[in-house]
Protein backbone atom coordinates (compact mmCIF):
# COMPACT_ATOMS: atom_id res chain seq x y z
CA UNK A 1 123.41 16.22 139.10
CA UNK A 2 123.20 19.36 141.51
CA UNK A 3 120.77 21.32 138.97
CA UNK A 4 118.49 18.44 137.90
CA UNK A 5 117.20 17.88 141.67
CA UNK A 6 115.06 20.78 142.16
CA UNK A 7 113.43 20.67 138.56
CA UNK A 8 112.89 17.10 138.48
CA UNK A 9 110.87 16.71 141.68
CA UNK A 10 108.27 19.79 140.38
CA UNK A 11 107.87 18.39 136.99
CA UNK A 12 107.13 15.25 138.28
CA UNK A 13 103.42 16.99 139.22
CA UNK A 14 103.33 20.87 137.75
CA UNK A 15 101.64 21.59 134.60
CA UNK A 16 100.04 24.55 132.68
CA UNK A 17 98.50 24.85 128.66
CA UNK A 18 96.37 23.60 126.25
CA UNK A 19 95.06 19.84 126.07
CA UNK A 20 95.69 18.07 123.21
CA UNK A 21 93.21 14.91 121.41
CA UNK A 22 91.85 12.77 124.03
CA UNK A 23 94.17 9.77 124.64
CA UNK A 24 97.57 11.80 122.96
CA UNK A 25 100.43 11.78 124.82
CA UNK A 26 100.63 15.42 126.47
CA UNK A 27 96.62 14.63 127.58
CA UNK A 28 97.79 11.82 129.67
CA UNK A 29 100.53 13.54 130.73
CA UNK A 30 98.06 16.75 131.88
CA UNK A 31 95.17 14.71 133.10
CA UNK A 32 97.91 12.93 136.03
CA UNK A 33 99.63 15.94 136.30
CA UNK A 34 96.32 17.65 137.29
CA UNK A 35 94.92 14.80 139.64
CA UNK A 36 98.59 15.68 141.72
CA UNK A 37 97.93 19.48 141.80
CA UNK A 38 94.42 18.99 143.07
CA UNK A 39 95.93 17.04 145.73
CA UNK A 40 98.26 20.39 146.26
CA UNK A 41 96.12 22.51 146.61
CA UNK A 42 93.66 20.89 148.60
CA UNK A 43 92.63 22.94 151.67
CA UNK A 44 92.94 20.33 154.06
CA UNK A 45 97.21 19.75 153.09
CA UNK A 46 98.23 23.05 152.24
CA UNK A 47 100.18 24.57 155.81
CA UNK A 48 99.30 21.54 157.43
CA UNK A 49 103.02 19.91 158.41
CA UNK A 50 100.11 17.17 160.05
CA UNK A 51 98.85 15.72 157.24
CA UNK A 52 102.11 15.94 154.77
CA UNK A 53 102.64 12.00 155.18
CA UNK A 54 99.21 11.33 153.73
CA UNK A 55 99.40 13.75 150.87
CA UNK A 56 102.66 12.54 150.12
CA UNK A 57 101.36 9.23 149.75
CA UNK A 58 98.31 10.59 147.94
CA UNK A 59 100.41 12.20 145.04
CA UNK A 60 103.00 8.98 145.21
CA UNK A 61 99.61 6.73 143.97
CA UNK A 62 98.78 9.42 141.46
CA UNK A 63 101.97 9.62 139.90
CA UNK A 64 102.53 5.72 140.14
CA UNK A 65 99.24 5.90 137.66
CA UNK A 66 100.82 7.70 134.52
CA UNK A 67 104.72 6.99 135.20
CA UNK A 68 105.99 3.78 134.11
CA UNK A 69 108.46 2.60 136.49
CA UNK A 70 109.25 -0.92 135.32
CA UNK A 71 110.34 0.21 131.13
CA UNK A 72 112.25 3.18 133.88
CA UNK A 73 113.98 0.33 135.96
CA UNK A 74 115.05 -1.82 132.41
CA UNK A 75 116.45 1.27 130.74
CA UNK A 76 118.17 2.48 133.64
CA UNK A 77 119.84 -0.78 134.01
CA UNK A 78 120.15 -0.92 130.30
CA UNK A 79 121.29 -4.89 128.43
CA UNK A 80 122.31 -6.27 132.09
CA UNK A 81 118.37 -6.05 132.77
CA UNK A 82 118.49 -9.10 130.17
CA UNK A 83 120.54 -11.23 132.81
CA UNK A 84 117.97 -10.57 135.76
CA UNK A 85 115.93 -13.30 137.11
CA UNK A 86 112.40 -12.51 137.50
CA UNK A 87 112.71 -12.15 140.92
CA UNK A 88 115.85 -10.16 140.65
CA UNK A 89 113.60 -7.52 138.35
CA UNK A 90 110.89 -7.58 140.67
CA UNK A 91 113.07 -6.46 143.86
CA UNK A 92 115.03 -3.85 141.49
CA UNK A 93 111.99 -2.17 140.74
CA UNK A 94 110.75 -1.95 143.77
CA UNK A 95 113.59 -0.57 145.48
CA UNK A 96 113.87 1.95 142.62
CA UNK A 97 110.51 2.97 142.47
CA UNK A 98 110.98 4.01 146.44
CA UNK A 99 114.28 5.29 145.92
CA UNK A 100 112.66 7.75 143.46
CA UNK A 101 110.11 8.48 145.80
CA UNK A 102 111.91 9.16 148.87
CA UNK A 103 114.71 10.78 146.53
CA UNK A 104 111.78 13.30 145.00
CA UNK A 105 108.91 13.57 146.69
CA UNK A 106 110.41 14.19 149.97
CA UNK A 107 111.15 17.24 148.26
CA UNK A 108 107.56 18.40 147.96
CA UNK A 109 107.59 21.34 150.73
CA UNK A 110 109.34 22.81 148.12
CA UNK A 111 106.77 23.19 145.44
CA UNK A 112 105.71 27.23 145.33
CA UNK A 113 103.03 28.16 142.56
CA UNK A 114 105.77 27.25 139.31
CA UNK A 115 103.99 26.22 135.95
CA UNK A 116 105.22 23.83 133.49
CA UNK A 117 104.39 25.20 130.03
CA UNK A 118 103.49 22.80 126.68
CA UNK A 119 105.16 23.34 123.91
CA UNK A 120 104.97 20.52 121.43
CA UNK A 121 104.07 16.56 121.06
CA UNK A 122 105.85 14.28 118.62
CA UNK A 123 104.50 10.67 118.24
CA UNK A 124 107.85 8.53 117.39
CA UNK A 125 106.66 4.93 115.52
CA UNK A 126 103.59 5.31 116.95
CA UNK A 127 104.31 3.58 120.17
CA UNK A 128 106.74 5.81 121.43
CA UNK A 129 106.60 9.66 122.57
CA UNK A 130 108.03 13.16 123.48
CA UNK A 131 106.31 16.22 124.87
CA UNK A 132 108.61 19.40 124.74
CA UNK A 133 107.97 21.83 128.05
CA UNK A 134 109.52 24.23 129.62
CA UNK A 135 109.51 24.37 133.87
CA UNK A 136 108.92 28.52 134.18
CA UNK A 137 110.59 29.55 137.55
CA UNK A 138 111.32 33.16 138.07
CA UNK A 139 114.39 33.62 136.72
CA UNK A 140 114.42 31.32 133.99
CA UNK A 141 112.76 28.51 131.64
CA UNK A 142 114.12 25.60 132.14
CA UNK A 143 113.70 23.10 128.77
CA UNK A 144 111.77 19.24 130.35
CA UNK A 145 111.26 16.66 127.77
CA UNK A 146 109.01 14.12 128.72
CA UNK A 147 109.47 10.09 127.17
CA UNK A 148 106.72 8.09 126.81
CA UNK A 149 105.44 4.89 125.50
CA UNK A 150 102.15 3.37 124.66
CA UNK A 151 101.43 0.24 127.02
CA UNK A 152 97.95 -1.61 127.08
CA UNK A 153 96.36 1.92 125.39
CA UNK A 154 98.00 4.08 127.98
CA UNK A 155 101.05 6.76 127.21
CA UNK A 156 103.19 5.88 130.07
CA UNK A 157 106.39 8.34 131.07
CA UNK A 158 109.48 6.04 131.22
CA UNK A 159 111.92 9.16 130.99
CA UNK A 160 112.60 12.94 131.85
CA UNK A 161 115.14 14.84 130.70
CA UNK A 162 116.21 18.29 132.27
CA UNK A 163 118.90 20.64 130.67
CA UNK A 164 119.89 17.88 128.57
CA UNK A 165 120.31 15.19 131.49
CA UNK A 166 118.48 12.17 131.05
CA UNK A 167 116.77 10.37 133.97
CA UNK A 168 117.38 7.41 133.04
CA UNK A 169 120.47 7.95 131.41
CA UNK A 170 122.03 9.83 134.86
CA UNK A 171 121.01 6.52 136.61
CA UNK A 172 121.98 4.26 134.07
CA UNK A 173 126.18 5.31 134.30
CA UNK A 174 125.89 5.20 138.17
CA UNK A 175 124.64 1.48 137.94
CA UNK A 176 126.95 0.52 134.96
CA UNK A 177 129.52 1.54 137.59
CA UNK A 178 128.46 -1.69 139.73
CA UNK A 179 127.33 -4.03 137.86
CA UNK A 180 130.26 -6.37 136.04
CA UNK A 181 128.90 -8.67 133.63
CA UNK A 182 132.32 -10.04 133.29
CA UNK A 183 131.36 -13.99 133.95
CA UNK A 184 128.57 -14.93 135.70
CA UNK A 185 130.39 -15.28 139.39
CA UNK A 186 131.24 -11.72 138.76
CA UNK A 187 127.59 -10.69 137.96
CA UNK A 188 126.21 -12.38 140.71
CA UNK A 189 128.43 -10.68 143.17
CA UNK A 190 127.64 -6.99 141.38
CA UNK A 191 123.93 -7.47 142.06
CA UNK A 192 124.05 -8.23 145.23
CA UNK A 193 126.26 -5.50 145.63
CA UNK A 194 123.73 -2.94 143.51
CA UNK A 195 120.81 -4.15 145.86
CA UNK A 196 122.66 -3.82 148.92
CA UNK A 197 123.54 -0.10 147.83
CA UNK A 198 120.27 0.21 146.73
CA UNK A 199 119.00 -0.51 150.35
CA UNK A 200 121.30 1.70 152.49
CA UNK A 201 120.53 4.50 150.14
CA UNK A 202 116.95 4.18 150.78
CA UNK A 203 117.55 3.92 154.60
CA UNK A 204 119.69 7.10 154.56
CA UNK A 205 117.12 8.53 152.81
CA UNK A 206 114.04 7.62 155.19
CA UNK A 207 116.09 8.37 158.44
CA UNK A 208 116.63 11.76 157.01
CA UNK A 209 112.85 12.34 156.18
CA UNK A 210 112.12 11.08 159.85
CA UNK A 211 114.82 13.63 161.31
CA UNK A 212 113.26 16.15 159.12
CA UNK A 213 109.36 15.73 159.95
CA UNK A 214 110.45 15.73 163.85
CA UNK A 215 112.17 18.88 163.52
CA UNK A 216 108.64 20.67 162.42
């Protein structure tokens, strides 16, 4: 998972080429895209180590707008999700969600200028969705595939898939790895053991954002 790191957190917001119909799936994808590089290269964030907290949390609204993060939680956890109480889903989502955030978007600084280039959109049953790009970086194209489905009207992303790594598919086998659906004592015991992993990640995570920003 070394490679995928770097990629994932620019093609979360980069984006360069030619729009599509109005409502398609690569449209969607290049109208949220755009609303996060706006927020880039707005005067008042860029070389400003001051305000990086509130552009963070400026691009983490915009991308909350056109990524779907619930059908992201349910595939990552993949039949188990079936087992989950409706509280239980609630909680896993939003401890994913932030682990994604603090996992990606703390990686922001790092974002210098690349372009994300269209290549193709293929409509799957009508409710479901790819768009083929490529992340160009200076030594290399790097192949992105983007998932989405239609919810409510909207193409949502629910998946990204870098040099042939799945997203959800990465974070699927390291929760597989936890979760024992055995009998239900067994389950019961695996969840709480998922969430309480889920929670020291995310602390080890914020602590080392903190220890970053105070070493500006």
């Amino acid at each position: 998972m070394k490679r995928i790191v770097f990629p994932l957190v620019l093609v979360f917001f980069l984006a360069a080429g030619q729009c599509m119909a109005d409502n398609s799936p690569m449209e969607r994808l290049k109208t949220g895209i755009q609303g996060v590089i706006d927020i880039l290269n707005d005067p008042q964030y860029k070389g400003n180590p001051a305000k990086k907290q509130e552009m963070t949390e400026k691009v983490r609204e915009n991308i909350k707008n056109f990524f779907n993060f619930e059908e992201l939680s349910k595939r990552s956890i993949g039949r188990p999700w079936l087992q989950f109480t409706p509280e239980e889903r609630t909680r896993f989502i939003s401890l994913f969600t932030s682990l994604l955030e603090q996992t990606y978007l703390g990686r922001i600084e790092e974002y210098s200028g690349e372009k994300v280039a269209f290549d193709k959109e293929t409509i799957i049953k009508g409710k479901y969705a790819q768009v083929d790009t490529r992340l160009k970086t200076p030594k290399e194209d790097i192949p992105v595939y983007y998932r989405l489905k239609l919810v409510d009207g909207e193409w949502d992303v629910y998946d990204v898939k870098i040099e042939g790594i799945s997203l959800v598919n990465n974070y699927r086998t390291q929760f597989s790895g936890i979760l024992d659906t055995t009998s239900e004592k067994t389950f019961a015991k695996s969840k709480d053991e998922l969430f309480k992993r889920m929670n020291q990640k995310l602390e080890q995570l914020k602590n080392k954002a903190l220890k970053a920003d105070s070493s500006q």
